[in-house]
Structures are given as structure tokens and as C-alpha cells.
Protein backbone atom coordinates (compact mmCIF):
# COMPACT_ATOMS: atom_id res chain seq x y z
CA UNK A 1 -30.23 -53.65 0.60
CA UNK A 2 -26.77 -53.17 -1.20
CA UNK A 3 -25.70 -56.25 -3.21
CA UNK A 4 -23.39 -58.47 -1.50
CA UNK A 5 -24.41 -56.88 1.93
CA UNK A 6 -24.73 -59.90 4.71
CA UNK A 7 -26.25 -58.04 7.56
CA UNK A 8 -29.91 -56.32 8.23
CA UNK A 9 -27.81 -52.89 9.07
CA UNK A 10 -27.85 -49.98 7.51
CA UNK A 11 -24.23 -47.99 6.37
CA UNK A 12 -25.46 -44.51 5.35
CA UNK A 13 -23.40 -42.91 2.70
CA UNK A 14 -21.40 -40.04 3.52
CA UNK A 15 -23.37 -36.96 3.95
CA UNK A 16 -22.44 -33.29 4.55
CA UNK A 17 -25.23 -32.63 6.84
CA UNK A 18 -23.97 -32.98 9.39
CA UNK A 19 -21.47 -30.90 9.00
CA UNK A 20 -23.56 -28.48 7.55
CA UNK A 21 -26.21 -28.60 10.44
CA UNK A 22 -23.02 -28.23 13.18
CA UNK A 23 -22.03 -25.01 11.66
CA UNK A 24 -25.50 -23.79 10.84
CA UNK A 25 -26.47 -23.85 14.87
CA UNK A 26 -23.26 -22.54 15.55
CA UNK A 27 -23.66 -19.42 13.56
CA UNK A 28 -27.48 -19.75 15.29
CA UNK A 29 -26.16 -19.44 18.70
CA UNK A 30 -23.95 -16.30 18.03
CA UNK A 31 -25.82 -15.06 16.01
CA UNK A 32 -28.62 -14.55 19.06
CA UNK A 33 -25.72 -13.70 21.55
CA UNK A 34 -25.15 -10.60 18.61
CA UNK A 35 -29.20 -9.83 18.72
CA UNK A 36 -28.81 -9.74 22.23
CA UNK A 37 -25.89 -8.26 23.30
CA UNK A 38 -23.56 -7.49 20.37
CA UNK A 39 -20.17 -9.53 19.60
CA UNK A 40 -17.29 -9.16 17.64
CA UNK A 41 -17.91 -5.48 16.76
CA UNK A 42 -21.68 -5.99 16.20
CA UNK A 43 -23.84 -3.83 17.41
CA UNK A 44 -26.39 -5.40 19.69
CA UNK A 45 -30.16 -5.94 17.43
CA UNK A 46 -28.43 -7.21 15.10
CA UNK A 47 -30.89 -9.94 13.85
CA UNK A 48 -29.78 -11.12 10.32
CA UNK A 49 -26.91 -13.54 11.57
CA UNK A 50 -29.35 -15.39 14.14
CA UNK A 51 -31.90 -15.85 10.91
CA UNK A 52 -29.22 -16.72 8.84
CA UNK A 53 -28.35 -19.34 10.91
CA UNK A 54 -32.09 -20.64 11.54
CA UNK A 55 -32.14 -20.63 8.03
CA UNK A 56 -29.30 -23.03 7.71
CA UNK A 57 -30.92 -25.44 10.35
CA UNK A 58 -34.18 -25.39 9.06
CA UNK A 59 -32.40 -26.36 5.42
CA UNK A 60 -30.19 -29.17 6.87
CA UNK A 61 -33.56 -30.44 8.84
CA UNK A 62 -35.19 -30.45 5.29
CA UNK A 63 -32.68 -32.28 3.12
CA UNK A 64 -31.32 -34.55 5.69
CA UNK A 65 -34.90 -36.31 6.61
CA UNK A 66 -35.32 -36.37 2.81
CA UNK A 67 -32.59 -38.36 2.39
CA UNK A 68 -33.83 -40.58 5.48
CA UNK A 69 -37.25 -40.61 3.36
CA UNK A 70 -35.31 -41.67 0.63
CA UNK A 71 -33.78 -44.78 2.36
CA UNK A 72 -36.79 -45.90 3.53
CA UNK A 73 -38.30 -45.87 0.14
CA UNK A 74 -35.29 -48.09 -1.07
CA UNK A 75 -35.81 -50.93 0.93
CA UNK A 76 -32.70 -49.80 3.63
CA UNK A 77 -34.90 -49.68 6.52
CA UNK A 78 -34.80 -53.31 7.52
CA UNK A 79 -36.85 -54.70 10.66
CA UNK A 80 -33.57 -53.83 12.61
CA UNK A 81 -32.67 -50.51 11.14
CA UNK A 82 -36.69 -49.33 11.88
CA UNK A 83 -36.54 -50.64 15.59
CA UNK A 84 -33.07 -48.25 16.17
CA UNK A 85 -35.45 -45.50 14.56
CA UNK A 86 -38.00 -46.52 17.23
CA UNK A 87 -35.47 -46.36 20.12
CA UNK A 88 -34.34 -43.21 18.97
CA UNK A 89 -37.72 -41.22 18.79
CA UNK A 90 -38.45 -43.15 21.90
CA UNK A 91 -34.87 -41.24 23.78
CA UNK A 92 -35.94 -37.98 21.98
CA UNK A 93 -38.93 -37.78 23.75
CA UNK A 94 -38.10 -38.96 26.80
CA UNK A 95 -35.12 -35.59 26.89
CA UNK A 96 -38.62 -33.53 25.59
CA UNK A 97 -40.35 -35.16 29.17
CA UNK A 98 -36.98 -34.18 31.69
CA UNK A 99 -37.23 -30.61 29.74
CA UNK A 100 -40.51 -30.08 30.79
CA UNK A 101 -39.55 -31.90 34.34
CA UNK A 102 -37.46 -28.65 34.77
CA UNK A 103 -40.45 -26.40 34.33
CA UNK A 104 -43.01 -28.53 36.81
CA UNK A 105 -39.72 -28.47 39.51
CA UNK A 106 -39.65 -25.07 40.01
CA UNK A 107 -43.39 -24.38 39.50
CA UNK A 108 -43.68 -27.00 42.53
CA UNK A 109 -40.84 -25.63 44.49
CA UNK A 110 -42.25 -22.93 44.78
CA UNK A 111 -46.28 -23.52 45.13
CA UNK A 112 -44.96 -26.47 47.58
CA UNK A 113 -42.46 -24.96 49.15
CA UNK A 114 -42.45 -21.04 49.07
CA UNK A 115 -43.03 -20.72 53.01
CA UNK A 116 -39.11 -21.95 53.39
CA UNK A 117 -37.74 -19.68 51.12
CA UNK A 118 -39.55 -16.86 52.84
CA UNK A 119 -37.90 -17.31 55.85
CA UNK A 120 -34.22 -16.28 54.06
CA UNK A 121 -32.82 -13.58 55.36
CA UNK A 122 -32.35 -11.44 52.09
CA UNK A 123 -35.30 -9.42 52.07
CA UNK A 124 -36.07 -9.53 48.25
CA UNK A 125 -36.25 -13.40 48.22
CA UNK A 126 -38.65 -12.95 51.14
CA UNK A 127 -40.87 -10.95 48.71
CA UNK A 128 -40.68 -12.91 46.05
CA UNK A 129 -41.63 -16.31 48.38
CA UNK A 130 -44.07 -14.87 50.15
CA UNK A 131 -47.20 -15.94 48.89
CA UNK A 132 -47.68 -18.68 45.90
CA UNK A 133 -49.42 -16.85 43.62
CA UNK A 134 -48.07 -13.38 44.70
CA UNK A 135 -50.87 -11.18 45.97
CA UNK A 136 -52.31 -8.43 43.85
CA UNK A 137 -52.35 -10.82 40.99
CA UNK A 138 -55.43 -12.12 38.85
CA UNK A 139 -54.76 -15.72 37.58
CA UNK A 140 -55.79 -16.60 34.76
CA UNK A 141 -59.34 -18.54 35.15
CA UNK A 142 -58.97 -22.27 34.52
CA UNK A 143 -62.33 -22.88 33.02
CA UNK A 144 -62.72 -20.41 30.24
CA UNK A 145 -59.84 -20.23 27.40
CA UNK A 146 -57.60 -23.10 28.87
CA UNK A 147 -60.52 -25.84 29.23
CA UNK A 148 -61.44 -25.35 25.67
CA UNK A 149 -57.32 -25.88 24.67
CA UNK A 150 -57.62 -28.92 27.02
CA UNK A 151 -60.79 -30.36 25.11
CA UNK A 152 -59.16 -29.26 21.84
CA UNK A 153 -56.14 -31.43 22.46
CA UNK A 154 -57.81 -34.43 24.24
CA UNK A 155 -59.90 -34.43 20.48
CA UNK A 156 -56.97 -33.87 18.43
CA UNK A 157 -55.85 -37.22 20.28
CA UNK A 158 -58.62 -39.30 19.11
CA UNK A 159 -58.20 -38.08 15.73
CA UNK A 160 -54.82 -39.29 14.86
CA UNK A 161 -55.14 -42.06 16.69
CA UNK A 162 -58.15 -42.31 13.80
CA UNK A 163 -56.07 -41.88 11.47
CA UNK A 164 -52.79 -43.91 12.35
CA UNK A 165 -55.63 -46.74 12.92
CA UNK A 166 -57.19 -46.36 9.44
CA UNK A 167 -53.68 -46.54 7.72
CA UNK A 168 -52.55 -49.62 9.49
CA UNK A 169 -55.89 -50.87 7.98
CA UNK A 170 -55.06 -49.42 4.21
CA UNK A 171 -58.06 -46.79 4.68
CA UNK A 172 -56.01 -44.33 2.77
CA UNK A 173 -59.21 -42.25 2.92
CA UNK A 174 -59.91 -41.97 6.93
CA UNK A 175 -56.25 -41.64 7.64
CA UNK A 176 -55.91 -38.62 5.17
CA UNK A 177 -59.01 -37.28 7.04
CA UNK A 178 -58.14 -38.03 10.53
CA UNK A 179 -54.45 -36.71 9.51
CA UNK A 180 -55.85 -33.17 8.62
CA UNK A 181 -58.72 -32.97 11.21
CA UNK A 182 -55.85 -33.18 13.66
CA UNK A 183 -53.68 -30.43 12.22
CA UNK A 184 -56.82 -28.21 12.14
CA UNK A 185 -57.07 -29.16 16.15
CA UNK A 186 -53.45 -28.06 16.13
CA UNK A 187 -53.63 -24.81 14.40
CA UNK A 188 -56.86 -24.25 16.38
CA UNK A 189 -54.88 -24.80 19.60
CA UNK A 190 -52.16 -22.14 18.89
CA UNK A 191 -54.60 -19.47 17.55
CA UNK A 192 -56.65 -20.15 21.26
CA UNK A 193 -53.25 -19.89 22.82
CA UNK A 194 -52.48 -17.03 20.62
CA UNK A 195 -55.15 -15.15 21.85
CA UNK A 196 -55.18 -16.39 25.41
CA UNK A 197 -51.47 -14.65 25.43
CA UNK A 198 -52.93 -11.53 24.17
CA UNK A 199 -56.11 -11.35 26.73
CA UNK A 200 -53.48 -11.55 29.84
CA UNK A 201 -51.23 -8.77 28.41
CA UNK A 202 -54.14 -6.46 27.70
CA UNK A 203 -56.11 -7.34 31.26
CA UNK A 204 -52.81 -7.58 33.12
CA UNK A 205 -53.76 -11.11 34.96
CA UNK A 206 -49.99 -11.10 36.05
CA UNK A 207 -49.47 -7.67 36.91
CA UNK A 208 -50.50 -5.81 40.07
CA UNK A 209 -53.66 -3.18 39.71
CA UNK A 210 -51.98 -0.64 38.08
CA UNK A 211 -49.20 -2.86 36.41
CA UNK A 212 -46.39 -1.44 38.51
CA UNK A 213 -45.27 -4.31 39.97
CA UNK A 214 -44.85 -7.88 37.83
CA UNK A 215 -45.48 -11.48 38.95
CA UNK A 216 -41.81 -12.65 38.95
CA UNK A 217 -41.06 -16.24 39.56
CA UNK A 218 -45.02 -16.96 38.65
CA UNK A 219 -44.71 -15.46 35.49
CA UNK A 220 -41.78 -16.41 34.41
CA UNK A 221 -42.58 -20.04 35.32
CA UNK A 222 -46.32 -19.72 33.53
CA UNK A 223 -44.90 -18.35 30.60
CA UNK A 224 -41.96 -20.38 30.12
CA UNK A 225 -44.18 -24.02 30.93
CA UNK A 226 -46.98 -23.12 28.52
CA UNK A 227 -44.72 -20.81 25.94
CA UNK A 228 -42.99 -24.35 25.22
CA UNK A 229 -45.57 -25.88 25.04
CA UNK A 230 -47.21 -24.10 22.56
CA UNK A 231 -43.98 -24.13 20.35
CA UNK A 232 -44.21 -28.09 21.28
CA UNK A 233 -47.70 -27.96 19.58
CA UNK A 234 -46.29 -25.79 16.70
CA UNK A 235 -43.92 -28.15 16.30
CA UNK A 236 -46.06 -31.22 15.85
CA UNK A 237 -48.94 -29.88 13.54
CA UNK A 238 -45.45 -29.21 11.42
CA UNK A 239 -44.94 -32.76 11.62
CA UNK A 240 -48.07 -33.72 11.02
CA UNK A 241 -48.52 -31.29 7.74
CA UNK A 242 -45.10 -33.37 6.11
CA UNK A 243 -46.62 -36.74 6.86
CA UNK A 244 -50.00 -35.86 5.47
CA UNK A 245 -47.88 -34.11 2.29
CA UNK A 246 -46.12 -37.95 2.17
CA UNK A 247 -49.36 -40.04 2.60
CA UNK A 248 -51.38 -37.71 -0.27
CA UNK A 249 -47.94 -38.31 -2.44
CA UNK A 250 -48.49 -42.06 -2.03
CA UNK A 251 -46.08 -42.45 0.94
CA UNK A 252 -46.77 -44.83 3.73
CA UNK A 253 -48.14 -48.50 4.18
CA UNK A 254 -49.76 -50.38 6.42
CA UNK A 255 -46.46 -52.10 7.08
CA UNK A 256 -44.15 -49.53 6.40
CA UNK A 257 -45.48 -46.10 8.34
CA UNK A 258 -42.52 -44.84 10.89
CA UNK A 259 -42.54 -41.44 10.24
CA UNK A 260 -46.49 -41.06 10.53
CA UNK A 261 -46.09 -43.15 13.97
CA UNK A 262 -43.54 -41.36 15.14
CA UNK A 263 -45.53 -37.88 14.65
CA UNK A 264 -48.28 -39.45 16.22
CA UNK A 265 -46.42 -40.25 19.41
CA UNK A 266 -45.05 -37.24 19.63
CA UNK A 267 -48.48 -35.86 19.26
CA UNK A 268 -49.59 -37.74 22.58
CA UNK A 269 -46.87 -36.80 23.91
CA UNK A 270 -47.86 -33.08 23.49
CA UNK A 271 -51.26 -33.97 24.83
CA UNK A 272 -50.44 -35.51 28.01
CA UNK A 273 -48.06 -32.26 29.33
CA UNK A 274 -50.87 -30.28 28.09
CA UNK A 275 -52.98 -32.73 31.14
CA UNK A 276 -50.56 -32.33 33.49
CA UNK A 277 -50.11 -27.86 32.82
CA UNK A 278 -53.88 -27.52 32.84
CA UNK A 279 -54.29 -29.58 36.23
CA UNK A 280 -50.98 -28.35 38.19
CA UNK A 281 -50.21 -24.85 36.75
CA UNK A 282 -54.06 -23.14 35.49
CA UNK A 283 -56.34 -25.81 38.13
CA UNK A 284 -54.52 -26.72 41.69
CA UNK A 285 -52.09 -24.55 42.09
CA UNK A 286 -53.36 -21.08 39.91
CA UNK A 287 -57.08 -21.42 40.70
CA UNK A 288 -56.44 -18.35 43.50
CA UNK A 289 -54.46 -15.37 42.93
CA UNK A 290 -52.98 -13.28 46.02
CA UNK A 291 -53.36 -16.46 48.49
């Protein structure tokens, strides 16, 4: 803590990234409307302002949680300051749950509720109501590709928990283990997703028999609930990579381990959607194609 400092709170010094970061996503965001659609005398496919911009985000990610890093390491992160870092992971995952809330509504709405919307008078959302899933698909099967990502998560689960246990106990050793069994669950998961992906474009699970006609609302809804995910998963063996960098650099103590918690919780939290898009989306409600 800063000499003659009377309080357990943290003042950060000023920093430009946030600045930085702001202007970064800005040139992001038009830089996908110009991939898209063209802007300001851009022809549309343009791609290298979007990246440019991701480029800039991804830098001020890097730096700025270095410097957060860097606090911690100087003694800044007092039993106050790390319980506002708790609160605040805490928040950011509960706006990760209400994103994925949005998903599961319509997915219900309209396995749930389809008959109602049938009866409108505009003929195409008759078609598209009709029948949850729309006939002449083929789901995809529940019990092939999708229960082995289940059992790969529900394992990857146990393993950090492993290792988040073995560093509260100063078993450098297991943790590093359990840290990099769990990223190889991770990576395993995506590359199963991966080809999952692949095996419904080739066999055309969401297309009719001669992929004229496409699945709509049930694709979009599919791909858009387990697309996330996956980047959710992506996300999190990323997170888990940087804290098992940290912990073979000598970061982390038994005591003093927020960054490796808060991966892990986000971890879980990864692995309980996963529960409820395997039971609700591939299980109950996609377990019968055309009814």
C-alpha cells in the first residue's frame, strides 16, 4: 500500500487503457459494419479495419490485466480491494447467464409454444411454426458426438476443481497438472465441436433431403446457443493457458490466487450451460426431427 495511505482501497494510477480499449472497439464495430456492408466509401469485404480493431482490443486486454497482475503482486490488492474483484467476476457472469437466457427463450418459445404462432394469419410464420423441429429435418443424435462433449466437460470440471484444490493446499505440482489436464479437456472439446459442426454441414442434419429448403428458426437458434458456447469454451481454456503461464512463472499462493479462481468459476460456469444445451436443445426437445 502507498505510504501515508489510511484506507484498505485501492486508487489506480492513471492509465490510457481505457481510452485506448474505447477507441479500439469502436474502430471494431465499424470496422465489421465495412466487412459487411461497406461505409464511408468502403467497399463492402473490406476486412482489415475490423482486424485492426480486434487487434487493438486484444492489445488493451493484454496490457491492462498486466498491469492488474502487477498490482496484485505489489501488495495493492487488500482483503477489500480482492472482494470488489470477486463481486465483479461474480456480475460478469451473471450478464454471461441472461445472454445465454436469450438463447434458451426463444429455443423454448418456440418448442413450447410453436402451435400459437401457427395459427397467425401470415402464411410464412405459419410455416415456419408449424412443427418444432420442422419436418424433413434430421437432428442431430444426442448420444453420439454431443454425449462425449458432455462427459468431456463434466471431467474437465473435476480437474480444475483438482487443481484450484491442490493450490489452496501449496501442491504446486497437482495444481500445475490438474491446470493443464483441463485445458487439454478444453481444446479436446472444441476440436469435438469442431468436427461435430463439420459432420452436420456435410450430412445436412438441418437441411431438407435434397438441401433445398433450410431449418430456419431451429437452426439459427442451434447454431447461435451452441456457436457461443463453444467460443465460451474457447474463451476459458484461454484463461486457463495465462493462469497456468502465471502459476509455472511462480505466480499464485495459497492465499493469494484470484485470477486462477476466477478462471475456474468461469470454467463451471461453462460447464453447467453446456448441462442445460445438451438436456433442452440436443435431448428433450431435438431428440425427433419432423414431429
Amino acid at each position: 500500500m502507498a505510504e501515508g495511505v489510511k484506507h484498505d482501497y485501492h486508487l489506480v494510477n492513471p492509465s490510457p487503457w481505457p481510452l485506448v480499449g474505447a477507441t479500439a472497439a469502436t474502430v471494431m464495430a465499424l470496422g465489421g459494419v465495412t466487412w459487411m456492408k461497406g461505409l464511408f466509401g468502403l467497399p463492402a469485404h473490406t476486412a482489415w479495419l475490423f482486424f485492426a480493431g480486434l487487434a487493438g482490443v486484444l492489445f488493451t486486454m493484454i496490457v491492462w490485466w498486466r498491469d492488474v497482475v502487477i498490482e496484485a503482486n505489489t501488495g495493492d490488492h487488500t482483503p477489500v480491494v480482492s472482494i470488489g474483484l470477486r463481486y465483479g467476476m461474480v456480475l460478469f457472469i451473471a450478464s454471461e447467464v441472461m445472454f445465454f437466457v436469450a438463447w434458451f427463450w426463444i429455443f423454448f418459445e418456440m418448442a413450447l409454444f410453436h402451435h400459437v404462432r401457427a395459427a397467425s394469419s401470415i402464411e410464412e410464420v405459419r410455416t415456419a411454426w408449424a412443427h418444432w423441429p420442422p419436418q424433413g429435418i434430421e437432428t442431430v443424435p444426442a448420444f453420439q458426438l454431443p454425449l462425449v462433449n458432455t462427459l468431456t466437460l463434466l471431467l474437465s470440471g473435476t480437474t480444475v476443481t483438482w487443481a484450484h484444490h491442490a493450490l489452496q493446499t501449496n501442491d504446486r505440482r497437482g495444481a500445475k497438472i490438474g491446470l493443464f489436464l483441463t485445458i487439454c479437456l478444453g481444446v479436446l472439446f472444441t476440436s469435438i465441436q469442431v468436427y461435430e459442426y463439420n459432420h452436420i454441414l456435410e450430412h445436412k442434419y438441418f437441411f431438407g433431403g435434397e438441401g433445398a429448403a433450410n431449418s430456419g428458426l431451429y437452426g439459427s437458434s442451434f447454431f447461435m446457443a451452441t456457436g457461443f458456447h463453444g467460443f465460451h469454451v474457447l474463451i476459458g481454456t484461454i484463461f486457463l493457458t495465462v493462469c497456468l503461464i502465471r502459476l509455472m512463472g511462480g505466480g499464485f499462493s495459497p492465499k493469494q490466487h484470484f485470477g486462477f479462481e476466477a478462471a475456474a468459476w468461469y470454467w463451471h460456469f461453462v460447464d453447467v450451460v453446456w448441462l442445460f444445451l445438451f438436456a433442452f436443445i440436443y435431448v428433450i426437445f431435438g431428440a425427433h426431427g419432423g414431429g
